[in-house]
N, C-alpha and C. Protein backbone atom coordinates (compact mmCIF):
# COMPACT_ATOMS: atom_id res chain seq x y z
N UNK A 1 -4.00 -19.21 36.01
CA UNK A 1 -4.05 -19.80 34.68
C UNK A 1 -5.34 -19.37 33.99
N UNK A 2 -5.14 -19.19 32.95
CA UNK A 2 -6.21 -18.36 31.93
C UNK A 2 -7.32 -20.02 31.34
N UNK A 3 -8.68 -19.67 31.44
CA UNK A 3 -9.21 -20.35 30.90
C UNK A 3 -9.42 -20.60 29.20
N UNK A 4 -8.87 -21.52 28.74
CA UNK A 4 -9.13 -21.74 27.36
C UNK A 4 -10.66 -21.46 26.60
N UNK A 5 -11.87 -21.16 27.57
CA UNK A 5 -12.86 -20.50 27.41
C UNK A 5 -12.79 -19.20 26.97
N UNK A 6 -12.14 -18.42 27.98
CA UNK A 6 -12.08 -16.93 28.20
C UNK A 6 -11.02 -16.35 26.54
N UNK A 7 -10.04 -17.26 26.32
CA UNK A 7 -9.42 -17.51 25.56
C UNK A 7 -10.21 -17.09 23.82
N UNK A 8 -10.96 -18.20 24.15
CA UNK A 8 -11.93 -18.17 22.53
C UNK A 8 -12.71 -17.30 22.57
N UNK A 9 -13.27 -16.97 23.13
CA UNK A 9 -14.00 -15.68 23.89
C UNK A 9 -13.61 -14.43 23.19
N UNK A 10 -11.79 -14.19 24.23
CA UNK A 10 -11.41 -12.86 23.51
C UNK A 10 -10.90 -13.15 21.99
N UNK A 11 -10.74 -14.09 21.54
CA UNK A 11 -10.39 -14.39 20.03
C UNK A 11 -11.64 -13.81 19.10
N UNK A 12 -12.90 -14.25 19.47
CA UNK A 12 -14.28 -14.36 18.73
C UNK A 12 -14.35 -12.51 18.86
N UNK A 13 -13.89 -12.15 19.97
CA UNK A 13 -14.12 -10.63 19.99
C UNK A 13 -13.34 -9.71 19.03
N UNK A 14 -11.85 -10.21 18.97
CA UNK A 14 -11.52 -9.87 18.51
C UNK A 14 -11.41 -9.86 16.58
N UNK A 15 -12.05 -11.22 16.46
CA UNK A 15 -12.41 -11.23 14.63
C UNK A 15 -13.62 -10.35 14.95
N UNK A 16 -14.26 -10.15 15.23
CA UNK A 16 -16.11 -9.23 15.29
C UNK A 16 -15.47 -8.17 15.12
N UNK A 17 -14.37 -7.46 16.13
CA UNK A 17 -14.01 -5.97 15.77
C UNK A 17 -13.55 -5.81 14.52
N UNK A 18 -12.68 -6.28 14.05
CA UNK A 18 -11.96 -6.69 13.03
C UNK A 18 -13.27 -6.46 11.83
N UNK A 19 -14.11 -7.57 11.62
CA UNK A 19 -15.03 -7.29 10.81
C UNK A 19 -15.57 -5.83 11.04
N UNK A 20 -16.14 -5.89 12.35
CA UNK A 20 -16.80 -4.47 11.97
C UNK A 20 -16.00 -3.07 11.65
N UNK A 21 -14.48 -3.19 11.70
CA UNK A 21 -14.02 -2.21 11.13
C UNK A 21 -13.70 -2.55 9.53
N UNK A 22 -13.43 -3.46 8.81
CA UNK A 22 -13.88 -4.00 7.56
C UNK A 22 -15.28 -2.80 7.15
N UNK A 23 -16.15 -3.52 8.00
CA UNK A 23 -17.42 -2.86 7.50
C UNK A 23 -17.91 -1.91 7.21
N UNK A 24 -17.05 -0.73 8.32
CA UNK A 24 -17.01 0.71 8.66
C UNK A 24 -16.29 1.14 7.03
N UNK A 25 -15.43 0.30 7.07
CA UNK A 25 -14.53 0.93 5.88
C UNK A 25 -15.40 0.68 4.45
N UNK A 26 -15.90 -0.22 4.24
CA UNK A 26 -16.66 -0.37 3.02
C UNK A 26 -17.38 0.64 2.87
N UNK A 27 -18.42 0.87 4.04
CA UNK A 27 -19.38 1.47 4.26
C UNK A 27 -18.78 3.06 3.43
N UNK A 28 -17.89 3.30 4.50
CA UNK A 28 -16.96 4.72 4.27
C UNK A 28 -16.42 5.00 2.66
N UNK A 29 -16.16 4.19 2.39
CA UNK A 29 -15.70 4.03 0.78
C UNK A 29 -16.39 3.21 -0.62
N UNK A 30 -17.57 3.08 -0.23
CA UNK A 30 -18.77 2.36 -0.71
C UNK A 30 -17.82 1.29 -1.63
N UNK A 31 -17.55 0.18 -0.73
CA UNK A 31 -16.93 -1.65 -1.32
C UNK A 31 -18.07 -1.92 -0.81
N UNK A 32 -18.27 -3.27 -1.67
CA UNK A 32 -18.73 -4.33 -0.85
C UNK A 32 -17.97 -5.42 -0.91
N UNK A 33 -17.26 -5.83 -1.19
CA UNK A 33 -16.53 -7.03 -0.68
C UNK A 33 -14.98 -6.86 -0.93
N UNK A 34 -13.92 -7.72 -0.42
CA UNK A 34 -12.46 -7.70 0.20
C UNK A 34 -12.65 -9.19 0.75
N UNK A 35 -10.76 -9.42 1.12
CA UNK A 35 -10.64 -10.47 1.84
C UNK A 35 -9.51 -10.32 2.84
N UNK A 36 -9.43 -11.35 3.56
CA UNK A 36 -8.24 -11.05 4.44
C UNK A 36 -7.57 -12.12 3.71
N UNK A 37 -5.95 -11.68 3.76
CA UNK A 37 -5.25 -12.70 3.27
C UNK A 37 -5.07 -13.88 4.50
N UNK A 38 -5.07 -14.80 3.54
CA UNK A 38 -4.84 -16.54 4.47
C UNK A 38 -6.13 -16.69 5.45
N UNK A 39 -6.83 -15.47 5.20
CA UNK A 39 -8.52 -15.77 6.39
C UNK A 39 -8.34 -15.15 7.20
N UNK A 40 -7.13 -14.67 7.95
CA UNK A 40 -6.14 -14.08 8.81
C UNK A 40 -6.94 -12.96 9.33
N UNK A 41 -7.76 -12.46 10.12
CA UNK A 41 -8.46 -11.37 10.51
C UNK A 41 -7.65 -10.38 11.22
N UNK A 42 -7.61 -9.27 10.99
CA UNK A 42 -6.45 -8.45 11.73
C UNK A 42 -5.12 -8.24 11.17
N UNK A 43 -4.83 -9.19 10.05
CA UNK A 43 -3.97 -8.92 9.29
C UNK A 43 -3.46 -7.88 7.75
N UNK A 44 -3.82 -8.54 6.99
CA UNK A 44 -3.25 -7.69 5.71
C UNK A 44 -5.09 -8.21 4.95
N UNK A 45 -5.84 -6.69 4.46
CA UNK A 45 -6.77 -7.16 4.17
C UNK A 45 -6.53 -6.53 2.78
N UNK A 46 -7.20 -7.21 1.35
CA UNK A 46 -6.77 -6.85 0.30
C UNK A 46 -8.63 -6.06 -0.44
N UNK A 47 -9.06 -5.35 -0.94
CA UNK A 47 -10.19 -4.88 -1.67
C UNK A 47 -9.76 -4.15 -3.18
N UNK A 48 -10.81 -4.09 -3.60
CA UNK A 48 -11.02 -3.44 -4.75
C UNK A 48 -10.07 -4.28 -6.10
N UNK A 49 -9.52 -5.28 -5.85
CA UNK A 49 -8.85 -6.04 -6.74
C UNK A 49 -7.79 -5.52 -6.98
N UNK A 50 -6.80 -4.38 -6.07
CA UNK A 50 -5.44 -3.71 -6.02
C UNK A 50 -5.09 -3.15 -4.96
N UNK A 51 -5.68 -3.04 -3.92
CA UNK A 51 -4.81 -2.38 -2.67
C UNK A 51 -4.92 -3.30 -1.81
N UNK A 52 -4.10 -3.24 -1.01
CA UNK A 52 -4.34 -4.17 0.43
C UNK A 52 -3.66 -2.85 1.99
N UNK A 53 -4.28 -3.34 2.77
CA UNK A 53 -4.26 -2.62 4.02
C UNK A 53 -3.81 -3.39 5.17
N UNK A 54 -3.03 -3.13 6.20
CA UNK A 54 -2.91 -3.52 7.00
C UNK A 54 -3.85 -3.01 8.02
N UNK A 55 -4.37 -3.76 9.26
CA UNK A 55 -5.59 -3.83 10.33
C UNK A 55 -5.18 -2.43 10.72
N UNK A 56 -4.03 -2.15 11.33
CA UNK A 56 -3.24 -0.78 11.96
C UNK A 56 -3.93 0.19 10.94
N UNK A 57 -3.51 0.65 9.67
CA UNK A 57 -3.93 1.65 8.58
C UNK A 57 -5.14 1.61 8.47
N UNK A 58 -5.89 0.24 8.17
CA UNK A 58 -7.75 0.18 8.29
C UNK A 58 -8.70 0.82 9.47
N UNK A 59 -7.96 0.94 10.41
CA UNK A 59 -8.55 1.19 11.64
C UNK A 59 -8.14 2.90 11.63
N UNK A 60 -7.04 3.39 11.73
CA UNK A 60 -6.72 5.14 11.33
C UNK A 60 -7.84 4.94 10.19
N UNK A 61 -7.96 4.69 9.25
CA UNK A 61 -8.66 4.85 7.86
C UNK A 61 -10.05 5.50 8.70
N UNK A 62 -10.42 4.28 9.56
CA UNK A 62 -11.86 4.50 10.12
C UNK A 62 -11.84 5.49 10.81
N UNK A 63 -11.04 5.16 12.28
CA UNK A 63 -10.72 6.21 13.01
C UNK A 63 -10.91 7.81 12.91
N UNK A 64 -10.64 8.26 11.21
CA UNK A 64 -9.54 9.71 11.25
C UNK A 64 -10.86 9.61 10.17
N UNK A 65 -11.51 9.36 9.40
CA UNK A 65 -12.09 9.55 8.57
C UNK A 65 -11.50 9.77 7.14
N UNK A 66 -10.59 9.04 7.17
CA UNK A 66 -9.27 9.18 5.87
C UNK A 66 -10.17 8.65 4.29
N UNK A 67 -10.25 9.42 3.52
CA UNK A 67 -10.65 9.10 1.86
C UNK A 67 -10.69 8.27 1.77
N UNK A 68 -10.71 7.55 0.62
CA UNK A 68 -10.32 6.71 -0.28
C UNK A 68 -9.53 7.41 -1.13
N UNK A 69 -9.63 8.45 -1.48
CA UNK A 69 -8.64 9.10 -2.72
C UNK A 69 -7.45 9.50 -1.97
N UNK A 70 -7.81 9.79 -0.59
CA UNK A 70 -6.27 10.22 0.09
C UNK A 70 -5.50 9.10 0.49
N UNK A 71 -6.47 7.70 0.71
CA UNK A 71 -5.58 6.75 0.95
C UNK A 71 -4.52 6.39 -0.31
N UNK A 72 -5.41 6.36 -1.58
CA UNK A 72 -5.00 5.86 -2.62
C UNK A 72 -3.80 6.81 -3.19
N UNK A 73 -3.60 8.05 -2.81
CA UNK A 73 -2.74 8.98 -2.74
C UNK A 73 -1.33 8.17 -1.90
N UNK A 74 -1.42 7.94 -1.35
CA UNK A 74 -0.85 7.58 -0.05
C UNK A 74 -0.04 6.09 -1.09
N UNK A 75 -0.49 5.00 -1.40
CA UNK A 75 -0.59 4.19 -1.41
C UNK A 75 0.18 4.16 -2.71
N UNK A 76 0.23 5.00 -3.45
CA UNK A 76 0.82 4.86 -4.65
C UNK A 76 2.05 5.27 -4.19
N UNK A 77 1.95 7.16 -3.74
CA UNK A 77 3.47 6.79 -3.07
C UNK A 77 4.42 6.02 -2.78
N UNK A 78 3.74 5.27 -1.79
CA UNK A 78 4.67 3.88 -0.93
C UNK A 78 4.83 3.38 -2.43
N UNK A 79 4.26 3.11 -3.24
CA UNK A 79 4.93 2.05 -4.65
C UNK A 79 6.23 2.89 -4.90
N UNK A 80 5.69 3.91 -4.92
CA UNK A 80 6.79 5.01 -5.88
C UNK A 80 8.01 4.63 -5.01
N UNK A 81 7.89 4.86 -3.65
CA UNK A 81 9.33 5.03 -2.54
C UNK A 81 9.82 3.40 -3.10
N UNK A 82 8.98 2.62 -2.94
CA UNK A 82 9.47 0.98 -3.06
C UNK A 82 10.34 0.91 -4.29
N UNK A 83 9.89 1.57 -5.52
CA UNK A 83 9.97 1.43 -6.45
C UNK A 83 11.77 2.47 -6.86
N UNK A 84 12.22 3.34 -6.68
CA UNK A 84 12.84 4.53 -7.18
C UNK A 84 13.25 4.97 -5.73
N UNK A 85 12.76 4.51 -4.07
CA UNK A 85 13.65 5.05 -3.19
C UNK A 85 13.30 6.27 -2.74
N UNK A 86 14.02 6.39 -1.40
CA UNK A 86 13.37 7.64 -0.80
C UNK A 86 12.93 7.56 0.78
N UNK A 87 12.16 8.18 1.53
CA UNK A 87 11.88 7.80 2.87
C UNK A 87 10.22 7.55 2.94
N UNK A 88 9.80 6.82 3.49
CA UNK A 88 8.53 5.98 3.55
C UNK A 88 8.19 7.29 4.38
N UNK A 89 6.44 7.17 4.26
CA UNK A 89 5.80 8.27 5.31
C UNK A 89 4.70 7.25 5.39
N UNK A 90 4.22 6.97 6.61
CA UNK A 90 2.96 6.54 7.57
C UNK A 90 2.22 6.72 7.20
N UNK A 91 0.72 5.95 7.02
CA UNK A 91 -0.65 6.97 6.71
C UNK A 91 -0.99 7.74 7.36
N UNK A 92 -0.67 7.98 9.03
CA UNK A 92 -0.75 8.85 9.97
C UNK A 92 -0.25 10.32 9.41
N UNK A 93 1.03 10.19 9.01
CA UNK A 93 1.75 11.30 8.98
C UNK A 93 1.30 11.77 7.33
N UNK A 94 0.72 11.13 6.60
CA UNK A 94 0.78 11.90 5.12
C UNK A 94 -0.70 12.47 5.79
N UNK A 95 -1.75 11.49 6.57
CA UNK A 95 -3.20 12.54 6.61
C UNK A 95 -2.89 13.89 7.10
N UNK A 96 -1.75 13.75 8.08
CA UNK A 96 -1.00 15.00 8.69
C UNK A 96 -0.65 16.07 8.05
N UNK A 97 -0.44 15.84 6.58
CA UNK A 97 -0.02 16.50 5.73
C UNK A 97 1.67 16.54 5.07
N UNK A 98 1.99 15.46 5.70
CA UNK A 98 3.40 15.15 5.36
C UNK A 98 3.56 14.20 4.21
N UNK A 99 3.76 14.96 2.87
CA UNK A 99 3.43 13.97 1.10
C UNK A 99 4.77 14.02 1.10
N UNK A 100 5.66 13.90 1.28
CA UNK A 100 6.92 13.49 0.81
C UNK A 100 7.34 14.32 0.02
N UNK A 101 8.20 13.72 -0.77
CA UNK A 101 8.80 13.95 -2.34
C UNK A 101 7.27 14.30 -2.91
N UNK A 102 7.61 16.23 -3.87
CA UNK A 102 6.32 16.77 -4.33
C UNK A 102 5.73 15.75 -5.74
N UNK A 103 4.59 15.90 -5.67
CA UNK A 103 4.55 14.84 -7.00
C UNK A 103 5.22 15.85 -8.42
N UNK A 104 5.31 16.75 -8.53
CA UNK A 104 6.23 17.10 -10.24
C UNK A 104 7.55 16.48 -9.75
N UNK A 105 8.13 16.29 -8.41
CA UNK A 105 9.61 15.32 -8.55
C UNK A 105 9.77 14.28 -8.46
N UNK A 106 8.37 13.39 -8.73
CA UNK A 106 8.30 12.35 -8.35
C UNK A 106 7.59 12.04 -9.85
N UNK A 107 7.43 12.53 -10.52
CA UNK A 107 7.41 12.47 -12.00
C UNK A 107 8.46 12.83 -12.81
N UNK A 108 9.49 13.79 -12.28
CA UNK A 108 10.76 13.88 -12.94
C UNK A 108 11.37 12.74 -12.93
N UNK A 109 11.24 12.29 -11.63
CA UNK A 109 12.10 10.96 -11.09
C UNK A 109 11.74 9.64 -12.07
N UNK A 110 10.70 9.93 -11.93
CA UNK A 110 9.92 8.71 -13.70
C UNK A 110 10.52 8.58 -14.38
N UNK A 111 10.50 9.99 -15.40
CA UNK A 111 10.85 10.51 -16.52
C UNK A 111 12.38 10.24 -16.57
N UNK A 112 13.31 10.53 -15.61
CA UNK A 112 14.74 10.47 -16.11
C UNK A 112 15.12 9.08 -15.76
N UNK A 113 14.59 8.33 -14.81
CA UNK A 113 14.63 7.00 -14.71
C UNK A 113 13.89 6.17 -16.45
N UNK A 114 12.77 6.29 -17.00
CA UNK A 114 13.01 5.99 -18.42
C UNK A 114 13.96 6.57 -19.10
N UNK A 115 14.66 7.55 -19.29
CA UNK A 115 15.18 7.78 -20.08
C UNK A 115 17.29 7.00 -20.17
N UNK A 116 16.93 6.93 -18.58
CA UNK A 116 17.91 6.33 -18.44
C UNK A 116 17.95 4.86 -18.97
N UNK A 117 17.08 4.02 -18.61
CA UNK A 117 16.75 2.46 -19.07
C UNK A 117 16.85 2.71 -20.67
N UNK A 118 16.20 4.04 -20.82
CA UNK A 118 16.42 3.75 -23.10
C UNK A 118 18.10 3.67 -23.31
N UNK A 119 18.77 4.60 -22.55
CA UNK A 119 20.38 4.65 -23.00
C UNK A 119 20.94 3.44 -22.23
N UNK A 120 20.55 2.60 -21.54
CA UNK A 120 21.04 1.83 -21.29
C UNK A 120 20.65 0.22 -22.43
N UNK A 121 19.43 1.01 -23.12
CA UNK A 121 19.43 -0.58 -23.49
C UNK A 121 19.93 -0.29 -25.26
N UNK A 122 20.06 1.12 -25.18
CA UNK A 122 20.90 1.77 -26.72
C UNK A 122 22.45 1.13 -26.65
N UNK A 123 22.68 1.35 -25.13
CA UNK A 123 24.20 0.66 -24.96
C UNK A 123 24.47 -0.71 -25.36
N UNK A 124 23.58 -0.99 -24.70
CA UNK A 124 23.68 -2.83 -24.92
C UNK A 124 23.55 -3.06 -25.96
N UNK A 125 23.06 -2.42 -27.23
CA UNK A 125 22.44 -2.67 -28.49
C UNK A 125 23.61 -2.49 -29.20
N UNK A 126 24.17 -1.23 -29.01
CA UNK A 126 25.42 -1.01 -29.32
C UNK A 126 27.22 -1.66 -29.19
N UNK A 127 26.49 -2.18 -28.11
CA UNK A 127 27.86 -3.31 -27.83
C UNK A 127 27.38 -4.59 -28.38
N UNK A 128 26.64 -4.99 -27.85
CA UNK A 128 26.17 -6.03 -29.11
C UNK A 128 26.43 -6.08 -30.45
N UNK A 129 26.13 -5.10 -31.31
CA UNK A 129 25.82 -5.07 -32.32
C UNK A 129 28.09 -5.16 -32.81
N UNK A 130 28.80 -4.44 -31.80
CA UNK A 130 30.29 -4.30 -32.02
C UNK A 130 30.72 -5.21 -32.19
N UNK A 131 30.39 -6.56 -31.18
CA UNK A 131 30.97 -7.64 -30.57
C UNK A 131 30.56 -8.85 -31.36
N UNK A 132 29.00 -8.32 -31.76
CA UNK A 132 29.09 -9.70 -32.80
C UNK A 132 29.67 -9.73 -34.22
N UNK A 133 30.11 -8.84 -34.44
CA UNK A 133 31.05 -8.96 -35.45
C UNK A 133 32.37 -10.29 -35.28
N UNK A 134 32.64 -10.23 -34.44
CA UNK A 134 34.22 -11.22 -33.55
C UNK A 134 33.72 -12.20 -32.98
């Protein structure tokens, strides 16, 4: 049986790493301050007042010596895939050099996605405009 000592012990060790890879990363990307969501150490940490990281990605970040501009590369992507679809890539695998969808098709993909929402809301305007007549 495990001592409830030994217990808090490896807990306390494990928020210290946690911070000090926080720290590494500031350091690396000149922040000074972030939070962890819910206090949660090891979890989902949020900085700069728009990105958030998971402990796994913060630690490669440190690890691999990954940007800030390559993360933020990275990071928009994942919006884009979330956003318009497609296959997710790892931060592992984009530092790898694996960017997905090139960005000019991932700006086409923008572009004909607005253009589509204008004819769709020309439609609606247009049926509207039929229907309230009756």
């Amino acid at each position: 049986m495990t001592d409830n000592k030994e217990i808090l012990d490896l807990s306390r060790r494990y928020d210290d790493i946690c911070d000090e890879y926080v720290s590494r990363l500031n350091e690396m990307w000149d922040f000074s301050c972030g939070f962890w969501v819910s206090d949660e150490r090891g979890g989902l940490y949020c900085f700069n007042d728009e990105y958030s990281i998971t402990m796994e990605d913060l630690r490669f970040c440190v690890d691999n010596g990954v940007s800030y501009e390559e993360f933020v590369e990275w990071f928009e992507y994942e919006c884009f895939i979330a956003e318009y679809g497609g296959n997710r890539i790892n931060l592992m695998h984009w530092h790898m050099g694996n960017h997905g969808i090139p960005k000019d098709k991932r700006e086409q993909v923008v572009e004909e996605h607005a253009r589509i929402e204008r004819l769709k809301q020309e439609f609606l305007e247009s049926v509207s405009e039929l229907t309230s007549k009756y």
